[in-house]
Protein backbone atom coordinates (compact mmCIF):
# COMPACT_ATOMS: atom_id res chain seq x y z
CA UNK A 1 0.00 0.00 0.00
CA UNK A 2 3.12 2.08 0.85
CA UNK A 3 4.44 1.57 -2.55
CA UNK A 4 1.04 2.58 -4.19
CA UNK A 5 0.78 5.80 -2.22
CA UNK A 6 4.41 6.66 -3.68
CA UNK A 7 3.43 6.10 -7.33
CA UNK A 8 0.22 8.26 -7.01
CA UNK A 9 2.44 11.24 -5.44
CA UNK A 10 4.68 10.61 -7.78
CA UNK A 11 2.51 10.49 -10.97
CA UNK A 12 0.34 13.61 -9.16
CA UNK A 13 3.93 15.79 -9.50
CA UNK A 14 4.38 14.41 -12.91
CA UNK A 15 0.86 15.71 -13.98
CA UNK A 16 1.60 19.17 -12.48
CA UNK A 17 5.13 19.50 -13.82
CA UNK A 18 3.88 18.84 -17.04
CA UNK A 19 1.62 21.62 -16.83
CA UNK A 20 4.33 24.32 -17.25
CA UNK A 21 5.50 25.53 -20.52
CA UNK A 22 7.80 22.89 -22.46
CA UNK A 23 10.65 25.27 -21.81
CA UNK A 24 9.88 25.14 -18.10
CA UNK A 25 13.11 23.45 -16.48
CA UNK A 26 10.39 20.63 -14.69
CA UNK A 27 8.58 20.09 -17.47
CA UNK A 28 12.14 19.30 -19.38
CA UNK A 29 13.54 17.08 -16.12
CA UNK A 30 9.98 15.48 -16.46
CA UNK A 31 10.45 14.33 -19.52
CA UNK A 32 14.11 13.54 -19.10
CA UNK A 33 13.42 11.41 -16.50
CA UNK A 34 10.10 9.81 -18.28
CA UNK A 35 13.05 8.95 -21.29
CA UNK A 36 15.59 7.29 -18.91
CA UNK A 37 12.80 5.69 -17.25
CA UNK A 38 11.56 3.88 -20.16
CA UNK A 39 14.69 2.89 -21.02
CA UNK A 40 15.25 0.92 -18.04
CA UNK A 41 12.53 -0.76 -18.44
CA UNK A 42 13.30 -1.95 -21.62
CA UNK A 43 10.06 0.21 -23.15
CA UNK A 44 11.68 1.55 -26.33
CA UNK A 45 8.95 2.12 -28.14
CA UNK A 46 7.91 4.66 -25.66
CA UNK A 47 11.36 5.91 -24.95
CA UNK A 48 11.80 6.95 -28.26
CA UNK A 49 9.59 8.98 -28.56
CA UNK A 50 9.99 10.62 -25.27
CA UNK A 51 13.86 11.26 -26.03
CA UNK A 52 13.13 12.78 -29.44
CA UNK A 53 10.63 15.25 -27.59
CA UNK A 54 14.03 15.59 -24.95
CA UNK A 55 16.27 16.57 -28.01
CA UNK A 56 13.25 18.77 -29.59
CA UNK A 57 13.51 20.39 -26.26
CA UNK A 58 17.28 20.82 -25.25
CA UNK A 59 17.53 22.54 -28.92
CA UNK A 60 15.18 25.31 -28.23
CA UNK A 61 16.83 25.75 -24.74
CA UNK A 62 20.64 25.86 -25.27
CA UNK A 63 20.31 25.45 -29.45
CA UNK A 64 21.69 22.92 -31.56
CA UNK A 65 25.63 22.59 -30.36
CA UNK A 66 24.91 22.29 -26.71
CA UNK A 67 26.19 19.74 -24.24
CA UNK A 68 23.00 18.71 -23.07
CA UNK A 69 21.66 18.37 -26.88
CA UNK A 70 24.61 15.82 -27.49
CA UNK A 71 23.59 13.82 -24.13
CA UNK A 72 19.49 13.15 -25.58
CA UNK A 73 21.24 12.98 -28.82
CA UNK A 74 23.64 10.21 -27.63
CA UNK A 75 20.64 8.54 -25.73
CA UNK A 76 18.25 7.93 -28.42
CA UNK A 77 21.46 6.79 -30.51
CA UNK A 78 21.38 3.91 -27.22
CA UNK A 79 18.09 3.27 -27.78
CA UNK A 80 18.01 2.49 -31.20
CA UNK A 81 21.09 0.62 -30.70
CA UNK A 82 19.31 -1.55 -28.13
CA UNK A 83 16.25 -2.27 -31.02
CA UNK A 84 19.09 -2.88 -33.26
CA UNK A 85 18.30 0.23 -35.62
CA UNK A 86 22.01 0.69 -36.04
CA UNK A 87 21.92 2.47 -39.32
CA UNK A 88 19.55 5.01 -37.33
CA UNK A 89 21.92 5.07 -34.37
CA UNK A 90 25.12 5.76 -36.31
CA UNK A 91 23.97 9.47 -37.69
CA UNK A 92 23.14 10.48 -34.17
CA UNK A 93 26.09 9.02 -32.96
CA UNK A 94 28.12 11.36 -35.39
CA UNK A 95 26.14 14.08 -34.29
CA UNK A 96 26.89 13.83 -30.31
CA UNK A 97 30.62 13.37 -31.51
CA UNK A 98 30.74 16.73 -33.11
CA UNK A 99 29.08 18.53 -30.65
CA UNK A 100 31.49 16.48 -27.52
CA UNK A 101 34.27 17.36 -29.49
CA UNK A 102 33.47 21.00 -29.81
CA UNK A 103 32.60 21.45 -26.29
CA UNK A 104 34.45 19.08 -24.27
CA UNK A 105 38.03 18.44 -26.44
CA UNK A 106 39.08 14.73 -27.94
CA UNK A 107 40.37 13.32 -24.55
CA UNK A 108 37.23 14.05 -22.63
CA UNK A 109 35.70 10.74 -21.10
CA UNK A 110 32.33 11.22 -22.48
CA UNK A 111 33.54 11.87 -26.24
CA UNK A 112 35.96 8.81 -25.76
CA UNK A 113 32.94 6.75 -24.32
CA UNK A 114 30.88 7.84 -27.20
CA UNK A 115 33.43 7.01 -29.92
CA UNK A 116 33.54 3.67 -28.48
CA UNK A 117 29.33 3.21 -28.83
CA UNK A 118 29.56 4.22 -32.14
CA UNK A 119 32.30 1.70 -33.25
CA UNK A 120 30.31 -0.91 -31.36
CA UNK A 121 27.19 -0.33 -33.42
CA UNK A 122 29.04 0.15 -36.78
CA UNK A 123 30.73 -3.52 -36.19
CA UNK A 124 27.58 -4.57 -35.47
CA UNK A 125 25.94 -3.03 -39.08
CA UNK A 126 29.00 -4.52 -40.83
CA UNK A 127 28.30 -7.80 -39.54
């Protein structure tokens, strides 16, 4: 019953959150967290979506070149990785990689982590 109580205070802040303007920092976290959520559950079809709203979002916020664009970018590159869209994952991929390497330099851990992902899922298309 505990556990229920949670979930209905949780979902009640969800609903409100999402009642501020998409640009609203909560609305954005919502639906960041919604995205990750999803994810973890294995619920791509639903994550998808979700992150592509994320990336939608991050863009109008920072614009295109941002940091946090490259991190939803990167993420929905995951997810189509894990429903073994590779072709669809590599573009993103590329796209995170230019932006990390803009912003955070070649020897950053999160570019170097993200090169890695993308050679993953390109052995994986050439195979």
């Amino acid at each position: 019953m505990v556990a229920w109580s949670r979930l209905k205070h949780y979902i009640s802040d969800m609903n409100m959150f999402l009642q501020f303007p998409e640009t609203h920092p909560a609305h954005v976290d919502i639906i960041n967290k919604l995205a990750l959520l999803y994810g973890e559950q294995e619920r791509l079809d639903a994550a998808e979506p979700m992150q592509k709203k994320l990336i939608e979002l991050k863009e109008k916020e920072n614009g295109p070149d941002h940091v946090s664009v490259a991190e939803a970018v990167n993420n929905l590159a995951v997810i189509y990785c894990l429903k073994h869209s590779y072709d669809c994952a590599l573009p993103l991929y590329d796209r995170a990689l230019k932006i990390y390497k803009e912003n955070l330099g070649l020897n950053h851990p999160t570019f170097l982590i993200t090169v890695k992902n993308r050679q993953l899922a390109m052995d994986l298309v050439q195979s």
